[in-house]
Protein backbone atom coordinates (compact mmCIF):
# COMPACT_ATOMS: atom_id res chain seq x y z
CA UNK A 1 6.88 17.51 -30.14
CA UNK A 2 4.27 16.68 -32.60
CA UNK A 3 4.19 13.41 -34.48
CA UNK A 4 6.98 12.77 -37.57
CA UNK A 5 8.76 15.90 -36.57
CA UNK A 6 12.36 15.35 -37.16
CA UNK A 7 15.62 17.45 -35.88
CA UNK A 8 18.39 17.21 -38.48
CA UNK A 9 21.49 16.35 -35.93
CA UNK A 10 24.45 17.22 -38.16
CA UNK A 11 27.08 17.48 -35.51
CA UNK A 12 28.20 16.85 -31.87
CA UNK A 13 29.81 19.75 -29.52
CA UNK A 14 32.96 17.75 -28.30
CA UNK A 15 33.26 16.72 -23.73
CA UNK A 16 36.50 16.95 -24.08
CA UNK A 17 37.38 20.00 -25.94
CA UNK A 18 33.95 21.81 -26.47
CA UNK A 19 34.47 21.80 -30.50
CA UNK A 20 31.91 21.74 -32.97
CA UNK A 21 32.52 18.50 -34.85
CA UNK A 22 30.21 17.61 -38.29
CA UNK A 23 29.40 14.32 -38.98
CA UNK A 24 30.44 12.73 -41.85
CA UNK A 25 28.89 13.75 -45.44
CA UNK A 26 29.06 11.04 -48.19
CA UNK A 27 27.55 14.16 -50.70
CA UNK A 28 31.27 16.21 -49.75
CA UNK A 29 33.50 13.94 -48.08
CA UNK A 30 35.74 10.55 -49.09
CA UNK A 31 34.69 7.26 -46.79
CA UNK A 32 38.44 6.54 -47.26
CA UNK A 33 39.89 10.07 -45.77
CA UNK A 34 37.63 9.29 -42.52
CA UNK A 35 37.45 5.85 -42.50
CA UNK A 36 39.40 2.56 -42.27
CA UNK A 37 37.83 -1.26 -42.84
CA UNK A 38 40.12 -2.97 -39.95
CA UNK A 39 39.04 -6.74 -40.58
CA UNK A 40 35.48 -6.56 -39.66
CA UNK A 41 36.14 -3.21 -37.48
CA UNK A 42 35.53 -0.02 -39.24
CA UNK A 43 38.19 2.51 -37.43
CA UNK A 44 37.76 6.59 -37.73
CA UNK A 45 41.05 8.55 -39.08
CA UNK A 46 39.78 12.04 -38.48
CA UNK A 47 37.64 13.49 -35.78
CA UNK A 48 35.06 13.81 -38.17
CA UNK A 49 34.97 10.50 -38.49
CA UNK A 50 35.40 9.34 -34.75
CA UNK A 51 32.27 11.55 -33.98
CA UNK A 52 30.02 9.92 -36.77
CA UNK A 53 30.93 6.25 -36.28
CA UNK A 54 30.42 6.91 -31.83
CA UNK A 55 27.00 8.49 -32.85
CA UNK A 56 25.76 6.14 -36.08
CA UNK A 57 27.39 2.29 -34.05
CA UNK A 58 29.78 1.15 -36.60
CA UNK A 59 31.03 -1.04 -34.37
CA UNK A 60 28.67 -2.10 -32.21
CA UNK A 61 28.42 -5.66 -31.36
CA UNK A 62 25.07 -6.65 -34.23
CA UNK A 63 27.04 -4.51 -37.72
CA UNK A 64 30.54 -5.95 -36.59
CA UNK A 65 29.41 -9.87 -36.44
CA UNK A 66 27.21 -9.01 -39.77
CA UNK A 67 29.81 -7.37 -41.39
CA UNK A 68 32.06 -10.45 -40.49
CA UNK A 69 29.61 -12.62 -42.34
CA UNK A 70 29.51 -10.20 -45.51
CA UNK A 71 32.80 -10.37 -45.87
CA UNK A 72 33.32 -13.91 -45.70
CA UNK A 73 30.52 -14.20 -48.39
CA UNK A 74 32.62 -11.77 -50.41
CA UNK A 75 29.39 -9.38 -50.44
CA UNK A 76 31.22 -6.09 -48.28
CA UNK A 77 32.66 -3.60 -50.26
CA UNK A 78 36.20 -2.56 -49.55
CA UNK A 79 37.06 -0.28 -52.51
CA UNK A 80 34.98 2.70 -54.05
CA UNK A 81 32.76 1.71 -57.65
């Protein structure tokens, strides 16, 4: 593969079902349909959602204990602008 060549991944083909699932769009879709700020956890509501935040680490150990500290600060958003 040459050098800066990118593949666009815009969705995952389920294990457990073999479905087609699309990642998350902020251009089309509402954060707040697929998504859920849990205290510092970010939780998925639709398989769209579950898929993206797997692939992208919401949750993974570094963006959780950050994500604690911007809250705290008062710096995380938690509502649309």
């Amino acid at each position: 593969m040459p050098v800066g060549f990118v593949i666009a991944t815009r969705a995952v083909i389920s294990g457990e079902t073999g479905e087609f699932i699309r990642f998350f769009n902020p251009r089309r879709d509402s954060w707040f349909v697929h998504f859920v700020l849990n205290e510092s956890l970010i939780k998925p509501r639709t398989k769209i959602g579950h898929v993206t935040a797997q692939i992208l680490g919401f949750n993974d150990a570094n963006r959780v204990q950050e994500r604690q500290i911007l809250i705290q600060l008062g710096k995380y958003p938690d509502r649309p602008n």
